[in-house]
Protein backbone atom coordinates (compact mmCIF):
# COMPACT_ATOMS: atom_id res chain seq x y z
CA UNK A 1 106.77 100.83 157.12
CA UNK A 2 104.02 103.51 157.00
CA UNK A 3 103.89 106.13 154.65
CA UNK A 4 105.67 108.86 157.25
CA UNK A 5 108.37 106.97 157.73
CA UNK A 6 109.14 106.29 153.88
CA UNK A 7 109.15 109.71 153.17
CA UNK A 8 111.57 110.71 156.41
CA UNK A 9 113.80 107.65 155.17
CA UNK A 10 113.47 109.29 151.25
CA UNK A 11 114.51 112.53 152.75
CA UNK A 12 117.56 111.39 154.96
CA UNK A 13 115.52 111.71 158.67
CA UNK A 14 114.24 110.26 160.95
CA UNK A 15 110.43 110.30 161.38
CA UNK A 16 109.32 112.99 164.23
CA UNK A 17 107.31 111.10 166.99
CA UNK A 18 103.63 111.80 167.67
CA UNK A 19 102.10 112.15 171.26
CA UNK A 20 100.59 108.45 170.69
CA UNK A 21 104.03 106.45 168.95
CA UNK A 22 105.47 106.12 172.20
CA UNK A 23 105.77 102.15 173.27
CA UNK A 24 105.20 102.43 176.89
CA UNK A 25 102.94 105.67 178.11
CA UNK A 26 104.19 106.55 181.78
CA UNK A 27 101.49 105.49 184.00
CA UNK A 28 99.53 107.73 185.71
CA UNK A 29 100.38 109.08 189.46
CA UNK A 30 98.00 108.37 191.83
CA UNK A 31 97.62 111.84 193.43
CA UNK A 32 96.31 112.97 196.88
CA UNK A 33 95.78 116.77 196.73
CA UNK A 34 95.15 119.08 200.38
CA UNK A 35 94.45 122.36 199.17
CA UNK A 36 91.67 124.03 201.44
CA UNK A 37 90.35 126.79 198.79
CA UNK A 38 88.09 125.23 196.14
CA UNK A 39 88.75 127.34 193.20
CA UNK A 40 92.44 126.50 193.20
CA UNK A 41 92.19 122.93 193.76
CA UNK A 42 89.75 122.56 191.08
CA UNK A 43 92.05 124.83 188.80
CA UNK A 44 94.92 122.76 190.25
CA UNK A 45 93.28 118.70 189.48
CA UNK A 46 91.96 120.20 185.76
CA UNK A 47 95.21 121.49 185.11
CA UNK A 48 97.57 118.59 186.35
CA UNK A 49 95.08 115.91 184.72
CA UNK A 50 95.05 117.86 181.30
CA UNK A 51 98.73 118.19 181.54
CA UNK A 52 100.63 115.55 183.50
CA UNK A 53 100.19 111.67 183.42
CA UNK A 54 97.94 112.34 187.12
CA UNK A 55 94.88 110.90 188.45
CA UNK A 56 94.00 112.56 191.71
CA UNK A 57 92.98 109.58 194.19
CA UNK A 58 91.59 112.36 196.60
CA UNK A 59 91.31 115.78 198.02
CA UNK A 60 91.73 117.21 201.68
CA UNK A 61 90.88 120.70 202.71
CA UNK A 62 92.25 120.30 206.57
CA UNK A 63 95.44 118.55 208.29
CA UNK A 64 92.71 116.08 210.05
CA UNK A 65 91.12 114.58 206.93
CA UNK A 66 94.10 114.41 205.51
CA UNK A 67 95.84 112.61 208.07
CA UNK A 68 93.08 110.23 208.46
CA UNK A 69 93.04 109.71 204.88
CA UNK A 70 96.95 108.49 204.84
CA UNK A 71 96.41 106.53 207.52
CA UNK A 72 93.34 104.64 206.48
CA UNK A 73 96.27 103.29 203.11
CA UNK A 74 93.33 102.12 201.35
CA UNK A 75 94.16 103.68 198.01
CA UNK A 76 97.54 104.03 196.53
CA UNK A 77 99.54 107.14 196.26
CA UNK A 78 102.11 107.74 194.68
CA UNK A 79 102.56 111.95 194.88
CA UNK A 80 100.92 113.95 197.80
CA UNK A 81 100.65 117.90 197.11
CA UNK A 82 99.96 119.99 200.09
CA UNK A 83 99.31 123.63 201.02
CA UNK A 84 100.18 125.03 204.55
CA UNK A 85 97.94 126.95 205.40
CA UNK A 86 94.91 125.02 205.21
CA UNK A 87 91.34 125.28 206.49
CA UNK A 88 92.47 123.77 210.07
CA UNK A 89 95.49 122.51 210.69
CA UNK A 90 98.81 122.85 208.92
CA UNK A 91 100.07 121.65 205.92
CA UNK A 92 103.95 120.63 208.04
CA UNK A 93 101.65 118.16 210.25
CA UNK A 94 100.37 116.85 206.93
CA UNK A 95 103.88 115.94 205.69
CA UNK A 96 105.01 114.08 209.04
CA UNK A 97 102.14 112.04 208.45
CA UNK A 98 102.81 111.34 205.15
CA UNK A 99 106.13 110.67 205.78
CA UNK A 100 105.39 107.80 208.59
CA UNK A 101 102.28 106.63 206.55
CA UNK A 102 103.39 106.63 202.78
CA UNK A 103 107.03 107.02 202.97
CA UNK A 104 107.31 105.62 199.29
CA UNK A 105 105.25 108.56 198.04
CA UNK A 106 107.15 111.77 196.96
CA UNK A 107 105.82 115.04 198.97
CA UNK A 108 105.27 117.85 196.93
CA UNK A 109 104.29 121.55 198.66
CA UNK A 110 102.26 123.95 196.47
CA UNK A 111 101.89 127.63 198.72
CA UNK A 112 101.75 131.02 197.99
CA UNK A 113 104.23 131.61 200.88
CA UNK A 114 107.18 129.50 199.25
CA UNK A 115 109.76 131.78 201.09
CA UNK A 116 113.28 130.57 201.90
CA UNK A 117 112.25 129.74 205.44
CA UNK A 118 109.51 128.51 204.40
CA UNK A 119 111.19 125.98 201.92
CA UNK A 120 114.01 125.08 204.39
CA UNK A 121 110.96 124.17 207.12
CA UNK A 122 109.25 121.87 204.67
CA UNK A 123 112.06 120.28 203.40
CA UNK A 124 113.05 119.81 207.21
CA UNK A 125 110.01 118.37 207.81
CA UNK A 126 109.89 115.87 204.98
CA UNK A 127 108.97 117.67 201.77
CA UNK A 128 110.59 116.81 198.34
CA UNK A 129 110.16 119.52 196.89
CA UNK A 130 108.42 123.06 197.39
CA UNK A 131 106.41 125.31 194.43
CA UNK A 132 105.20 128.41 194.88
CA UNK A 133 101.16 128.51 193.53
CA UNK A 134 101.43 131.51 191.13
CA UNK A 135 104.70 130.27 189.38
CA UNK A 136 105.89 127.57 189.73
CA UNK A 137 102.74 125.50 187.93
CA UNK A 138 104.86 124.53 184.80
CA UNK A 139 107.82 123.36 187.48
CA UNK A 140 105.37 120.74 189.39
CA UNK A 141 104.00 119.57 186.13
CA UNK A 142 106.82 118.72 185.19
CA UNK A 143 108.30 116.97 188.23
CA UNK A 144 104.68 114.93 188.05
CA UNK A 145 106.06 114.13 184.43
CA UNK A 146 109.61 113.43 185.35
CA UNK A 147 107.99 111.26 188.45
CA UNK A 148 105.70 108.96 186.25
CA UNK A 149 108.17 107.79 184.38
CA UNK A 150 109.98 106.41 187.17
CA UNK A 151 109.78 102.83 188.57
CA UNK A 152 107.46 102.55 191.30
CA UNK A 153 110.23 101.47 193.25
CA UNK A 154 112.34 104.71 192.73
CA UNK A 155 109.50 107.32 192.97
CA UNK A 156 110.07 108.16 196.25
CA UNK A 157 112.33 111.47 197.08
């Protein structure tokens, strides 16, 4: 018994656990991010990597790429965050893809135009879930969070 734990016992409590005492640290999501303006998906990867059990497998700026990308299955993916409106293309043809190409991977949107038409479309088309960009950060870390510590097998939707 360490030295923490004698004195919690001493006082009547339990010890209070420490980012590093947990047994089994959820593993990391393998992430594919399509997100066509630079300065958010860089903000976006830094902050989800610092924050959230993520590694991002990948990046997409257009509905092409990305397509090609879920279709080529080389890498695994577990979480796929898309934007729209993207460079060309649309983010809704990026979620039928991934639907029919990773349809054990859970389909996040991140937009700035997260209206309620807007939501009921993507979810329509596939989505999981929908966040709007300037707040609703703290929301999709969390569901990345909630998401790692899933079974493989029950990640999806």
């Amino acid at each position: 018994m360490d030295a923490r734990s004698i004195s919690a016992q001493a006082a009547g409590t339990a010890p209070r656990a420490r980012p590093g005492d947990r047994e089994t640290p959820p593993r990391a999501l393998d992430v594919y991010v399509v997100e066509d303006n630079v300065i958010v998906l860089e903000s976006l990867v830094a902050a989800l990597e610092e924050l959230a059990p993520v590694h991002v497998v990948g990046t997409a700026a257009d509905e092409s790429v990305a397509v090609q990308w879920l279709r080529a299955g080389g890498e695994r993916c577990d979480l796929v965050i898309i934007d729209i409106f993207l460079r060309t293309g649309s983010g809704l043809g990026v979620i039928a893809a991934a639907r029919r190409e990773r349809p054990g991977a859970a389909l996040v949107v991140l937009s700035n135009y997260a209206t309620d038409e807007m939501h009921a479309r993507c979810q329509a088309s596939g989505a999981d879930r929908v966040f709007d960009k300037s707040r609703d950060i703290d929301q999709l870390v969390a569901f990345c969070i909630a998401l790692s510590s899933r079974e493989p097998g029950e990640r999806s939707h």
